[in-house]
C-alpha atoms as a PDB file:
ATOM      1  CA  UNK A   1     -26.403   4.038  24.859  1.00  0.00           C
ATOM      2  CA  UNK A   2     -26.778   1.712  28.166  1.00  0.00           C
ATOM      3  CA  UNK A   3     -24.441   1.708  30.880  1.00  0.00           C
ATOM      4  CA  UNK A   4     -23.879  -1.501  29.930  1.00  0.00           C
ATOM      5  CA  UNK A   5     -23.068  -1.131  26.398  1.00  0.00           C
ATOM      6  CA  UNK A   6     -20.690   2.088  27.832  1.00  0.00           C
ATOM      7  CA  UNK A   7     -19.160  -0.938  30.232  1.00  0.00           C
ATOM      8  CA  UNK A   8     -18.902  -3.248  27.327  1.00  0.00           C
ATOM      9  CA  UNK A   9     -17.785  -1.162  24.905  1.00  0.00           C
ATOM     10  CA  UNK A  10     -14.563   0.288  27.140  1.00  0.00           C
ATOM     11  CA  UNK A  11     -14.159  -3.042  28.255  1.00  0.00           C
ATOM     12  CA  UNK A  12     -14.057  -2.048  31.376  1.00  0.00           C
ATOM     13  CA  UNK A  13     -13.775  -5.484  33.006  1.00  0.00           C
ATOM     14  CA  UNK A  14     -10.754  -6.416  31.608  1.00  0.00           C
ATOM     15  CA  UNK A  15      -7.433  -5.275  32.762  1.00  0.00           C
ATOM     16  CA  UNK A  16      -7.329  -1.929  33.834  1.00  0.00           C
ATOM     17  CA  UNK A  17      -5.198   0.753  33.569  1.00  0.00           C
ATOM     18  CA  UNK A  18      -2.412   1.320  35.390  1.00  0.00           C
ATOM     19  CA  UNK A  19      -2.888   4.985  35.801  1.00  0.00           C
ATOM     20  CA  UNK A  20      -6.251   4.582  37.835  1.00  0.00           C
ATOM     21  CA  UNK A  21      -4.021   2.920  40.933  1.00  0.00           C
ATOM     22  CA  UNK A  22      -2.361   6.607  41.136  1.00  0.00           C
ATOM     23  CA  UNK A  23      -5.614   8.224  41.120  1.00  0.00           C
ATOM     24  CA  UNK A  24      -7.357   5.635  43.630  1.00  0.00           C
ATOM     25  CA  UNK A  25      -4.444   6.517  45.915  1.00  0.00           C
ATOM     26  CA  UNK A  26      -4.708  10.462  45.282  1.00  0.00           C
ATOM     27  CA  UNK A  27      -8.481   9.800  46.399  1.00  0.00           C
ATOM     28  CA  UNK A  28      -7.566   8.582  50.061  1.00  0.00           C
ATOM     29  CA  UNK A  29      -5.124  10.922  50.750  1.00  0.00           C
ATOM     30  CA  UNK A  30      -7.268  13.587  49.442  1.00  0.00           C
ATOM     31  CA  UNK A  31      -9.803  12.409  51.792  1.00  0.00           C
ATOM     32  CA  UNK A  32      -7.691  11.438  54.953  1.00  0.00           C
ATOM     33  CA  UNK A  33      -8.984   8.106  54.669  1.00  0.00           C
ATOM     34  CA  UNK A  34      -6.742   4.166  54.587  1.00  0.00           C
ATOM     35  CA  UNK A  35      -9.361   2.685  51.692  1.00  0.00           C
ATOM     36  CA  UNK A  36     -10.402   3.799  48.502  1.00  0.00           C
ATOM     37  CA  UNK A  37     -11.790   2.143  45.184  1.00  0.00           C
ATOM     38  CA  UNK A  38     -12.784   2.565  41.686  1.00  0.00           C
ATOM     39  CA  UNK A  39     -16.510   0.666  41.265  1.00  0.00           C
ATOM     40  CA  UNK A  40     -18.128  -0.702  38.424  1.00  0.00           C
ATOM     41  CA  UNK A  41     -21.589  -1.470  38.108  1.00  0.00           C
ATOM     42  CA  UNK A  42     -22.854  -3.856  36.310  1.00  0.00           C
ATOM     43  CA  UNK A  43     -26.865  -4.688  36.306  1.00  0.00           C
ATOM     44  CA  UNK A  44     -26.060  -7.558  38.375  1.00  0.00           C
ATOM     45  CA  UNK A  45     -22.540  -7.207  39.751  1.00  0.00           C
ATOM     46  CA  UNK A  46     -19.923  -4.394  41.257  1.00  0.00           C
ATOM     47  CA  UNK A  47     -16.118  -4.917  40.271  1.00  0.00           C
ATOM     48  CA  UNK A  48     -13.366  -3.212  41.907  1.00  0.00           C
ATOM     49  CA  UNK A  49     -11.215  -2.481  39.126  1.00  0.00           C
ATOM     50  CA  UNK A  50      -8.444  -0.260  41.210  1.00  0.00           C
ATOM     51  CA  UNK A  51      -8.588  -0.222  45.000  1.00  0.00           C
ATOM     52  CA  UNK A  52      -5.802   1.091  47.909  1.00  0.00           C
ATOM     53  CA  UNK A  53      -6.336  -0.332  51.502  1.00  0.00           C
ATOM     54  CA  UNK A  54      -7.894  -3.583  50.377  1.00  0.00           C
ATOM     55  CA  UNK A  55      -7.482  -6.005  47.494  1.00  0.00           C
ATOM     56  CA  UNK A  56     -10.128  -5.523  44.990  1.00  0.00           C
ATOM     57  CA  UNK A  57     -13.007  -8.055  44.425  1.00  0.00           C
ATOM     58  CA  UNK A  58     -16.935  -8.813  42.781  1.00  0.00           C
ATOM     59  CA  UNK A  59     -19.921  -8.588  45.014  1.00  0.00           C
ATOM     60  CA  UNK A  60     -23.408  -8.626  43.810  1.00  0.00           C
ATOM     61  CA  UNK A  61     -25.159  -5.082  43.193  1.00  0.00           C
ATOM     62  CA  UNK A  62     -27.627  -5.080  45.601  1.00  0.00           C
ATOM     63  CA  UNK A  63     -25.088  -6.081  48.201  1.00  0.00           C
ATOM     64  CA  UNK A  64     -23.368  -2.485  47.222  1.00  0.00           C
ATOM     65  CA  UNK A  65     -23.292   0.823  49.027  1.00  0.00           C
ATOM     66  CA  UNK A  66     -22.351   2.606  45.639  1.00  0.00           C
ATOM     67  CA  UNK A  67     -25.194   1.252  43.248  1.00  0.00           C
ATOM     68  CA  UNK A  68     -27.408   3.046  45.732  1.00  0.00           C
ATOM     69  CA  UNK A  69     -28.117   6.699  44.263  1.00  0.00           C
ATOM     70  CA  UNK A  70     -26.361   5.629  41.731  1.00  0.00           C
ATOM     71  CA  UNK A  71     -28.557   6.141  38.456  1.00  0.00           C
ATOM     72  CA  UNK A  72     -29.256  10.228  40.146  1.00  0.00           C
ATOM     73  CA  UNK A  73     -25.670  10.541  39.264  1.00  0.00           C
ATOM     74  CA  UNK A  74     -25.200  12.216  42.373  1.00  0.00           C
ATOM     75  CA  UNK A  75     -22.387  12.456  44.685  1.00  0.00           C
ATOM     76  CA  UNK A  76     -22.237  11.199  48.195  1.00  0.00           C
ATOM     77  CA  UNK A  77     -20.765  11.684  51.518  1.00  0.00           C
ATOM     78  CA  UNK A  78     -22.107  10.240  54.821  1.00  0.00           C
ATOM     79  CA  UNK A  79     -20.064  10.470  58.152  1.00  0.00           C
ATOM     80  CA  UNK A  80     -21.504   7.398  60.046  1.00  0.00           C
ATOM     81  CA  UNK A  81     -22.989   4.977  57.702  1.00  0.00           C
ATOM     82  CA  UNK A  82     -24.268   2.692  60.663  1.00  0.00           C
ATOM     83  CA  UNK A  83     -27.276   6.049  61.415  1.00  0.00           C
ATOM     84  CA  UNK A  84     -27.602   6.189  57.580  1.00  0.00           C
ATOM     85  CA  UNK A  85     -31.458   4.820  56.788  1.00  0.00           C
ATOM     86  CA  UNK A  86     -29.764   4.235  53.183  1.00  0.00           C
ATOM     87  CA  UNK A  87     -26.887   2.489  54.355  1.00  0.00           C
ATOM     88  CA  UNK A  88     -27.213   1.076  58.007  1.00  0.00           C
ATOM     89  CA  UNK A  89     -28.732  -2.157  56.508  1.00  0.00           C
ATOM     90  CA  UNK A  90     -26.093  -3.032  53.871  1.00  0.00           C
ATOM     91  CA  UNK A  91     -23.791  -6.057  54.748  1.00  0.00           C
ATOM     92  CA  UNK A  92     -20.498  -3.484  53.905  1.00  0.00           C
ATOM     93  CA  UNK A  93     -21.974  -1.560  57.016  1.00  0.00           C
ATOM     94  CA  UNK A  94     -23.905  -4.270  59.497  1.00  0.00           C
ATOM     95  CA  UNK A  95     -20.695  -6.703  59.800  1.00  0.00           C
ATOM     96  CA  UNK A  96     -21.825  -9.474  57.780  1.00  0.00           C
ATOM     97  CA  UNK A  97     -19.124  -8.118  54.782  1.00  0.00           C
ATOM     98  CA  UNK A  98     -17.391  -5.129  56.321  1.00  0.00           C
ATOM     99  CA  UNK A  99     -18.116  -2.682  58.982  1.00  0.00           C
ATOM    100  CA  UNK A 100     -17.967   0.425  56.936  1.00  0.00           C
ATOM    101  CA  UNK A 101     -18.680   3.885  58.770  1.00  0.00           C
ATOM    102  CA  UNK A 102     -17.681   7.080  57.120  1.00  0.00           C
ATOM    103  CA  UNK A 103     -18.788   6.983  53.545  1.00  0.00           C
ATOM    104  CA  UNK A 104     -18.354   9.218  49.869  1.00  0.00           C
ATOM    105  CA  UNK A 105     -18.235   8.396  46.407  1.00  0.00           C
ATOM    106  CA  UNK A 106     -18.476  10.579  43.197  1.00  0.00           C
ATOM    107  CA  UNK A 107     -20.429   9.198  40.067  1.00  0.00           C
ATOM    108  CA  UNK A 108     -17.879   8.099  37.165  1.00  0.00           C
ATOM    109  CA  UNK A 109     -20.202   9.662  34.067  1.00  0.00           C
ATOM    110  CA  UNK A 110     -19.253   8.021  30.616  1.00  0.00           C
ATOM    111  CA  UNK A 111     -20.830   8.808  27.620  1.00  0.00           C
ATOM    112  CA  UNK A 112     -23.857  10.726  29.257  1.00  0.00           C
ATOM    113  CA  UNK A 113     -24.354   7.087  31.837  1.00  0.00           C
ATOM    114  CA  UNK A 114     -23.635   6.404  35.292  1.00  0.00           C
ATOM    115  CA  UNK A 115     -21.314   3.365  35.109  1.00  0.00           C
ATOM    116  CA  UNK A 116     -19.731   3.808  38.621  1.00  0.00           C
ATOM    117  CA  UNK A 117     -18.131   5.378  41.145  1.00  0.00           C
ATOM    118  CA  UNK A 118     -15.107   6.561  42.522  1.00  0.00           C
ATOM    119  CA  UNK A 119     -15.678   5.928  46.531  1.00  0.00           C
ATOM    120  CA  UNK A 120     -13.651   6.329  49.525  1.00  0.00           C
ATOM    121  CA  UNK A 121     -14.333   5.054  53.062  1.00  0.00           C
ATOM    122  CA  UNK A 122     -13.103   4.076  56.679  1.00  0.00           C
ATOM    123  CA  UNK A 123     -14.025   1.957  59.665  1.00  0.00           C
ATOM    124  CA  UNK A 124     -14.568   5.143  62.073  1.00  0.00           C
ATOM    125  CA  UNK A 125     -16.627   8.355  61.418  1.00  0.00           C
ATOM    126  CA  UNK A 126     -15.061  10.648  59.612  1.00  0.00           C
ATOM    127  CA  UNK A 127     -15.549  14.264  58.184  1.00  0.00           C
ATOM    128  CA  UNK A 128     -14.848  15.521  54.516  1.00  0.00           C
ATOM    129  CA  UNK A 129     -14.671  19.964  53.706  1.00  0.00           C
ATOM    130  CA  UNK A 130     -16.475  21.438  50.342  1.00  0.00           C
ATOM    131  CA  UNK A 131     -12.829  21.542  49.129  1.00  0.00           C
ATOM    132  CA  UNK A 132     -12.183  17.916  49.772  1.00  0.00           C
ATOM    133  CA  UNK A 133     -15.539  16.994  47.894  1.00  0.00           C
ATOM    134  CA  UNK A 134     -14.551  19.143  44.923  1.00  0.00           C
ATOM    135  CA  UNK A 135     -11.065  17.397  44.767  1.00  0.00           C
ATOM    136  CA  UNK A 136     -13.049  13.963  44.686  1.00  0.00           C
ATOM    137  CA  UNK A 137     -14.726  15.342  41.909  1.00  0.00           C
ATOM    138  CA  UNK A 138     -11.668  16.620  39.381  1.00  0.00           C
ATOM    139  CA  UNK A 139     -10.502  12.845  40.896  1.00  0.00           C
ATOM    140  CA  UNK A 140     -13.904  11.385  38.620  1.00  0.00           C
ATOM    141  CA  UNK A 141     -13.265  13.207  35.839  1.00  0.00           C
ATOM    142  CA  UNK A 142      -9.364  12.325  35.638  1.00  0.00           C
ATOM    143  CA  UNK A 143     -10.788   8.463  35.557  1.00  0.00           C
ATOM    144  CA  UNK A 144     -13.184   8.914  32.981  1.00  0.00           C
ATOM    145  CA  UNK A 145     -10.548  10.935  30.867  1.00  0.00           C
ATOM    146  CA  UNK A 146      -8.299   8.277  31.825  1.00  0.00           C
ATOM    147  CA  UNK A 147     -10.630   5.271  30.460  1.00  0.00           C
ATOM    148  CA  UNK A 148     -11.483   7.657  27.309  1.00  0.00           C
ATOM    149  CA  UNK A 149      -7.261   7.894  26.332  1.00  0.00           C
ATOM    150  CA  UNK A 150      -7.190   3.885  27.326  1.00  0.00           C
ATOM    151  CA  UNK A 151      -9.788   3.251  24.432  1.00  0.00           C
ATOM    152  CA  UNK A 152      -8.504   5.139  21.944  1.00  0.00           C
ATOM    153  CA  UNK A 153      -5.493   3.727  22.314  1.00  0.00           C
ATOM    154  CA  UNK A 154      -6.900   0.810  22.180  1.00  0.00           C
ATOM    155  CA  UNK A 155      -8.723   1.966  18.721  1.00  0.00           C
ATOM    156  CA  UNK A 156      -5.361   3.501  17.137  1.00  0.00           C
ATOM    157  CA  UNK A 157      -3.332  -0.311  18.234  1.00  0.00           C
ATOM    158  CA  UNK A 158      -5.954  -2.161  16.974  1.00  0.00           C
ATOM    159  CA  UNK A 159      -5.731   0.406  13.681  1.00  0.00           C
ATOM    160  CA  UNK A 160      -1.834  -0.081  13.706  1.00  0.00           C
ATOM    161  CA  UNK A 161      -2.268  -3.455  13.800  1.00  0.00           C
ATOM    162  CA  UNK A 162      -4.859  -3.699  10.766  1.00  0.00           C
ATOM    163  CA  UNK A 163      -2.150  -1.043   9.167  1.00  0.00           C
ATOM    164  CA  UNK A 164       0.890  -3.813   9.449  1.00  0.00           C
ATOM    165  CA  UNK A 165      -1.422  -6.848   8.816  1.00  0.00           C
ATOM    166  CA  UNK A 166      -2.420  -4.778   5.232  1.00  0.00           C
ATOM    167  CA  UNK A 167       1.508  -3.872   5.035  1.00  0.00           C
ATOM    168  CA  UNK A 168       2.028  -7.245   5.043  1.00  0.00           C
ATOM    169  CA  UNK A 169      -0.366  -8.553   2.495  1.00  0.00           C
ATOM    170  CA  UNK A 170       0.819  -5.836   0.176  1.00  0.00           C
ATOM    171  CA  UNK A 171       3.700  -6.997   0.128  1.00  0.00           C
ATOM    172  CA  UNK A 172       2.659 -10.694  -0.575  1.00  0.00           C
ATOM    173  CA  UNK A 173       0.705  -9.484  -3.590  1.00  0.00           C
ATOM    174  CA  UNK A 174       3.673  -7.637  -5.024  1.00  0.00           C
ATOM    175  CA  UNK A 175       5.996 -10.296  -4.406  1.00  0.00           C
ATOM    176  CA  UNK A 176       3.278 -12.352  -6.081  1.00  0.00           C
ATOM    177  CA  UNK A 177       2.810  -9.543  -8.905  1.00  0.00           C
ATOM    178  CA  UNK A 178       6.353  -9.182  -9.678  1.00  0.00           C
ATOM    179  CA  UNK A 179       6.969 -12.890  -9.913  1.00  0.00           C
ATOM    180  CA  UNK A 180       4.192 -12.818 -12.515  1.00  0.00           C
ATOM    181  CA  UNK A 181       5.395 -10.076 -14.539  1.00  0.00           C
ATOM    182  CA  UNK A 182       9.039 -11.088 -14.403  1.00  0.00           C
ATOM    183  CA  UNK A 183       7.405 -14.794 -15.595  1.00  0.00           C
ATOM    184  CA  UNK A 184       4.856 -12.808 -18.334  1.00  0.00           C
ATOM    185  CA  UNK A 185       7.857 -10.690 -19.456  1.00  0.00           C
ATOM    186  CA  UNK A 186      10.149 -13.868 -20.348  1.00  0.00           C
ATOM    187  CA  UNK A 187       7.271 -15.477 -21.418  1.00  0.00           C
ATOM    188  CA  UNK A 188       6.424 -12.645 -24.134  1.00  0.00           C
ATOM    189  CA  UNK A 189       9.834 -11.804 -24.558  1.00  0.00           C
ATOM    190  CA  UNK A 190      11.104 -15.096 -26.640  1.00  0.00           C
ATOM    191  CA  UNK A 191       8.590 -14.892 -29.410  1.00  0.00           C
ATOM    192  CA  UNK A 192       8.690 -11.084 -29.605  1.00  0.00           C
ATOM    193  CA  UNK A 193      12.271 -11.439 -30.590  1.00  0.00           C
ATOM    194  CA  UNK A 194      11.576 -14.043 -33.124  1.00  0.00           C
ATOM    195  CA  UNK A 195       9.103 -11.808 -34.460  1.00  0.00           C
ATOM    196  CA  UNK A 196      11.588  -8.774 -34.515  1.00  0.00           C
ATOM    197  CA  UNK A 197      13.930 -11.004 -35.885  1.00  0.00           C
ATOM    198  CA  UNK A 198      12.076 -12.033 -38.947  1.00  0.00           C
ATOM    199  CA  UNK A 199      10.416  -8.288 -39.665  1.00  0.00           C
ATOM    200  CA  UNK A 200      14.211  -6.762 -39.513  1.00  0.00           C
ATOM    201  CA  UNK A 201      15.165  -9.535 -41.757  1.00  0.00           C
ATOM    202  CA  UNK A 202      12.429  -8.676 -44.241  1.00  0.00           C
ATOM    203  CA  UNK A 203      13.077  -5.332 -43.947  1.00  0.00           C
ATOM    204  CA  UNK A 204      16.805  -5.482 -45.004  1.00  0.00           C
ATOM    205  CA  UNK A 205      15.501  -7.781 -47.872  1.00  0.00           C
ATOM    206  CA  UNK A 206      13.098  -5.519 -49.254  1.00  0.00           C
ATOM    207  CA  UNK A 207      14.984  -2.471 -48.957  1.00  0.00           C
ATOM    208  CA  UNK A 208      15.616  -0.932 -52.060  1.00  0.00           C
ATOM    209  CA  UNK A 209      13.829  -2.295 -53.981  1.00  0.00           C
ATOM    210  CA  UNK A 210      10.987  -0.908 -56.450  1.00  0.00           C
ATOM    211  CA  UNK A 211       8.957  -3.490 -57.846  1.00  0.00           C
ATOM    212  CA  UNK A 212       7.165  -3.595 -54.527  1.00  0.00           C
ATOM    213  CA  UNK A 213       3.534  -2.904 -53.607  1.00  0.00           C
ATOM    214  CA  UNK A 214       4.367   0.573 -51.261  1.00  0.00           C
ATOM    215  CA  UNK A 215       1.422  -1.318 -48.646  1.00  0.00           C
ATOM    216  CA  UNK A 216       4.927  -3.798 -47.765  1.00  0.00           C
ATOM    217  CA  UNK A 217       6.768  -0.957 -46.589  1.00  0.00           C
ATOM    218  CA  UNK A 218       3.791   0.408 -44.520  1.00  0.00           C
ATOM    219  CA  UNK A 219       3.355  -2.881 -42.973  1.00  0.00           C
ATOM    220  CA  UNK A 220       6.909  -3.428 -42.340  1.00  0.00           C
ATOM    221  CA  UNK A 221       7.433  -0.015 -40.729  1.00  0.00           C
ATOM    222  CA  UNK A 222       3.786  -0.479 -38.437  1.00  0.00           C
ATOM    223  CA  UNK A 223       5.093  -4.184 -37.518  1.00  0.00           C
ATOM    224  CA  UNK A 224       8.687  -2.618 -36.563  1.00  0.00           C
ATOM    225  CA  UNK A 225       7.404   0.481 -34.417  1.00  0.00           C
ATOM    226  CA  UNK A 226       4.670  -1.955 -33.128  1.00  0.00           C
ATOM    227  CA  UNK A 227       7.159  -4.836 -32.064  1.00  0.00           C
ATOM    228  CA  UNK A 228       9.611  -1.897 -30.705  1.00  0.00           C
ATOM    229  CA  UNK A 229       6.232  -0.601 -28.568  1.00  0.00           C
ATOM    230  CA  UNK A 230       6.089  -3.976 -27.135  1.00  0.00           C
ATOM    231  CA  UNK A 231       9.493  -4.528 -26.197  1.00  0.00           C
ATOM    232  CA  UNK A 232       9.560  -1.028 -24.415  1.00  0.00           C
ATOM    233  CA  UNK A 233       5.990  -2.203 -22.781  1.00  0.00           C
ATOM    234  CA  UNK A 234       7.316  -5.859 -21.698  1.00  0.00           C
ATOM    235  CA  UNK A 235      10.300  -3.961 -19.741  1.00  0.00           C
ATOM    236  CA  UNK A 236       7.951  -1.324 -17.722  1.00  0.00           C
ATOM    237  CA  UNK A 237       5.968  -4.085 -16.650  1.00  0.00           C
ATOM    238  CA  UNK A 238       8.939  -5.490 -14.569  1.00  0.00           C
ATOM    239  CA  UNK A 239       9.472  -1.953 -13.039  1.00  0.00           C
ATOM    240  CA  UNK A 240       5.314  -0.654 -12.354  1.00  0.00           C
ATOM    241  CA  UNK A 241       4.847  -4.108 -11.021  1.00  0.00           C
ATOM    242  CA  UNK A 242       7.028  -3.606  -8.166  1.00  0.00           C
ATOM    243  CA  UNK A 243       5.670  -1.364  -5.025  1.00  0.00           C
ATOM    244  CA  UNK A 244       6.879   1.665  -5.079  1.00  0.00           C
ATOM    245  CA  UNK A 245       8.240   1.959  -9.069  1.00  0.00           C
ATOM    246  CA  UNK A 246       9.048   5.254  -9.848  1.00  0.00           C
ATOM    247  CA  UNK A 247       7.369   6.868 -13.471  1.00  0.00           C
ATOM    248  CA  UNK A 248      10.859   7.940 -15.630  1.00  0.00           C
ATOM    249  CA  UNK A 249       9.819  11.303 -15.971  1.00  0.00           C
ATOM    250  CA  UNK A 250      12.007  13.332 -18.522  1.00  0.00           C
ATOM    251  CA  UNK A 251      10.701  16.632 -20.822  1.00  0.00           C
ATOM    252  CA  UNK A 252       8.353  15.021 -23.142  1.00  0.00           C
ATOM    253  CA  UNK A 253       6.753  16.787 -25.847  1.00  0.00           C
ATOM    254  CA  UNK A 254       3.583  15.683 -26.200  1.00  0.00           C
ATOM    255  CA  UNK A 255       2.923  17.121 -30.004  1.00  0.00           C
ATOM    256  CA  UNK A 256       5.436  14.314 -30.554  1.00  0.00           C
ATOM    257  CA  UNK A 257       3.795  11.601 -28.111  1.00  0.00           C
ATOM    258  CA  UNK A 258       0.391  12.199 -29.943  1.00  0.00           C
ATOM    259  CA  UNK A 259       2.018  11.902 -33.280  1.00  0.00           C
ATOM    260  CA  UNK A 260       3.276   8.616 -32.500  1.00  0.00           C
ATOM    261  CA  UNK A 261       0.328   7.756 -30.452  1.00  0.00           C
ATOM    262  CA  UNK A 262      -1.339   8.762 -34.642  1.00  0.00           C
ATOM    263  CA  UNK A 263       1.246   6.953 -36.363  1.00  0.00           C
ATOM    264  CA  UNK A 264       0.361   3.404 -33.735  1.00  0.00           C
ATOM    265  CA  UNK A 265      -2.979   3.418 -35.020  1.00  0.00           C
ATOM    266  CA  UNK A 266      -2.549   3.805 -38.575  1.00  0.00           C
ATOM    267  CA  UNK A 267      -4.842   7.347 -38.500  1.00  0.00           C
ATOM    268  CA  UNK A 268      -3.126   9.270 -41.204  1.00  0.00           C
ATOM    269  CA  UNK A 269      -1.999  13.004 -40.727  1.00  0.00           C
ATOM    270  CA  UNK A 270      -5.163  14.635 -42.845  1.00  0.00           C
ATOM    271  CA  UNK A 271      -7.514  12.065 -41.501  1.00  0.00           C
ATOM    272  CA  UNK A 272     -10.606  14.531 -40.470  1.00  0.00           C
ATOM    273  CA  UNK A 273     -12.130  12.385 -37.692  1.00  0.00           C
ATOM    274  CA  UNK A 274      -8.547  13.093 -35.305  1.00  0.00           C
ATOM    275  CA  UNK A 275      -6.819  16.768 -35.011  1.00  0.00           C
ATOM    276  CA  UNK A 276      -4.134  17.520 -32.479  1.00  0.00           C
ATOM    277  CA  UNK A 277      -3.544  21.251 -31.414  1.00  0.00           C
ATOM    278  CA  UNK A 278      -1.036  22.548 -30.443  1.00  0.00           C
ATOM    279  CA  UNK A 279       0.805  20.754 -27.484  1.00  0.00           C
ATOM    280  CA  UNK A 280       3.299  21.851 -24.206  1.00  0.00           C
ATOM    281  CA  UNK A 281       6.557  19.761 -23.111  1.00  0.00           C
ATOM    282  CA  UNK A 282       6.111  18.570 -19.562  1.00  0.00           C
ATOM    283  CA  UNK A 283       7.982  16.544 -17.398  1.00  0.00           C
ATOM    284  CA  UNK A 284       6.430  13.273 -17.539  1.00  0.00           C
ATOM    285  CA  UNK A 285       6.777   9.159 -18.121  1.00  0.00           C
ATOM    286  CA  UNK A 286       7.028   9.213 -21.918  1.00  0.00           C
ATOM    287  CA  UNK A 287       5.997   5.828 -21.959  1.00  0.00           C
ATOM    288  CA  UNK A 288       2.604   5.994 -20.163  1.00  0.00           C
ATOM    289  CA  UNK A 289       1.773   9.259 -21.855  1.00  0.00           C
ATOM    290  CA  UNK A 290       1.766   7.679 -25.244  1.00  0.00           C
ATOM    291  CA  UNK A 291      -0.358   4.755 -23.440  1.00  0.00           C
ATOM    292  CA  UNK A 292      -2.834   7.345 -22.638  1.00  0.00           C
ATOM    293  CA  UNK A 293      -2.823   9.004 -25.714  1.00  0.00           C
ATOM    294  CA  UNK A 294      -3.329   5.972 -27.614  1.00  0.00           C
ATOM    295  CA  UNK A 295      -5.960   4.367 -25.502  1.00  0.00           C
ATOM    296  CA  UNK A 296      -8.042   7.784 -25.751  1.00  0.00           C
ATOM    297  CA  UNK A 297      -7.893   8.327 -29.486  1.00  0.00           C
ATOM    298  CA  UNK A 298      -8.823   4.647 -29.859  1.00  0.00           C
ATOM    299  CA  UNK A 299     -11.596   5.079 -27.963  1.00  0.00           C
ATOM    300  CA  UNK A 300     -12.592   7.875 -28.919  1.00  0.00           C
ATOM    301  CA  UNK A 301     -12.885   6.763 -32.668  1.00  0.00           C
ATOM    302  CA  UNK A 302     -14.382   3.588 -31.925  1.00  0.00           C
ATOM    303  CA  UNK A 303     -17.030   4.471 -29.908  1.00  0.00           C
ATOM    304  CA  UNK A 304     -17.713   7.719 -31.171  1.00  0.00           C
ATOM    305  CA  UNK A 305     -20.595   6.814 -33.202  1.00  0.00           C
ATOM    306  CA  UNK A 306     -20.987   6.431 -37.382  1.00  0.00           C
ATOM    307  CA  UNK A 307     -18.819  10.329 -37.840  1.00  0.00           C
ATOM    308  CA  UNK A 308     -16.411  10.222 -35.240  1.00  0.00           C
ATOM    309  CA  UNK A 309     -14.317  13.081 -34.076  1.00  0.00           C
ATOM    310  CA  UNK A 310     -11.327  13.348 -31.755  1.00  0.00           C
ATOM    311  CA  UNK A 311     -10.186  16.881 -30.980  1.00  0.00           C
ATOM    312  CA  UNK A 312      -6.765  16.954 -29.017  1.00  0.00           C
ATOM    313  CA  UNK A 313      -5.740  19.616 -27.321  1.00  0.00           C
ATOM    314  CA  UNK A 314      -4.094  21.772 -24.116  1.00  0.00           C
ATOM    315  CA  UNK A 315      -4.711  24.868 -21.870  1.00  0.00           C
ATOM    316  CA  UNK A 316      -3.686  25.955 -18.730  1.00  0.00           C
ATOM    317  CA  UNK A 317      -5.042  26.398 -15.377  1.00  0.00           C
ATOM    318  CA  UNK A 318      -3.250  27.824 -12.393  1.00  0.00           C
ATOM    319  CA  UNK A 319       0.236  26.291 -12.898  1.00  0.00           C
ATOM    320  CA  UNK A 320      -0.500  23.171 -14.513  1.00  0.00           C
END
């Protein structure tokens, strides 16, 4: 990656951080110097992002003392720029800008590229020890740790912010999806009664009596636990359409769920093509297990081909 995709990237050019004024400081008093600055380098400009001893400005690159050296990635310290054959020429250090004499800077190294420099300076000669060097350089890597935290933070706001603008449209949608289901629900519910109405009346009509084909009681009973199904199904809609519905989890014994699950489909109890083994009690929503249940043996026997055959059965792994 270019230096100036690094720039780009950290958005280095926009505000900076507040924590690189401490460290600019720390760098002139380290050095025994009144200026200091944090550079960077552009392939055109240099901005002063952080600065002590001056206000901070933009000056073009080749008018810069740091963008010289700068792609070595080495550090520098000269003690009378004015003598410097590197330096003695630049405007910072002839008058025309500044008259710049003592002179260091350590690279700022992001991402493997030089992107600029942490430099220090005066208007007189001046002398910096090994020691003081070495401090300028923990200085540079405090900034470029510094920048690193800045943009992840910037990352995890920016992924907070996606988090709440996703909380919020979940939120919209289930509003949406309970309005629906409360609407479906009252919707389904009127006729369902009228149908309930008019198989219970049937039912108490017929009852008792003999002279009737036994096929009316079978379709009387199916219509019954069918209508009762749907009445149970109509009311969990209302509560699994809301966010955060809890299952209503109770001991369920599911040799009885897949006998009713049987007894929805009209597959008789010596029917070959569907066996049920035997069968634990778990804790679970009775409800959606008998959903399951059904929907698998359905399947099962539908698309199982011309000799279909559903096997049912449990065993245990671990604790489950």
């Amino acid at each position: 990656m270019a230096a100036e995709d690094v720039i780009e990237q950290y958005r280095l050019l926009d505000t900076a951080p507040e924590a690189l004024q401490s460290v600019v400081e720390l760098a002139a008093f380290v050095a025994e110097v009144p200026m200091a600055s944090i550079n960077i380098l552009t392939h055109d400009r240099q901005y002063q992002i952080a600065a002590v001893g001056f206000d901070p400005g933009v000056c073009r690159r080749e008018d810069s003392m740091c963008a010289l050296g700068l792609s070595a990635g080495l550090p520098v310290a000269v003690e009378d720029a004015s003598v410097d054959a590197r330096y003695r020429n630049n405007p910072f250090v002839t008058g025309e800008v500044g008259s710049v004499r003592f002179y260091a800077n350590h690279p700022l190294i992001l991402q493997g590229e030089p992107i600029g420099t942490l430099c220090v300076f005066d208007f007189v000669t001046h002398h910096i020890d090994d020691h003081q060097r070495e401090l300028l350089a923990v200085l540079a890597d405090r900034i470029v740790d510094i920048l690193e935290l800045e943009r992840q933070a910037s990352r995890l706001e920016a992924a907070l912010h996606r988090t709440e603008q996703l909380s919020e449209e979940l939120r919209r949608s289930n509003d949406r999806l309970s309005a629906f289901a409360g609407q479906i629900s009252h919707d389904l519910a009127a006729p369902l009664t009228a149908v309930v109405m008019s198989l219970e009346l049937l039912h108490e009509q017929f009852e008792g009596r003999t002279d009737l084909p036994p096929i009316v009681d079978n379709c009387l009973e199916t219509g019954l636990r069918g209508t009762s199904r749907m009445e149970e199904m109509i009311r969990d809609i209302l509560a699994y359409a809301r966010l955060g519905g809890e299952l209503r989890r109770t001991r369920v014994d599911l040799a009885e769920v897949a006998a009713a699950a049987r007894l929805d489909l009209g597959v008789a109890e010596d029917d070959p093509r569907l066996t049920v083994g035997p069968l634990p009690v778990v804790q679970a929503d009775p409800s959606q297990l008998r959903l399951v249940f059904q929907n698998l043996m359905s399947n099962g026997l539908k698309f199982g081909g011309d000799q279909p055959r559903v096997d049912v059965s449990a065993h245990r792994e671990g604790d489950a």
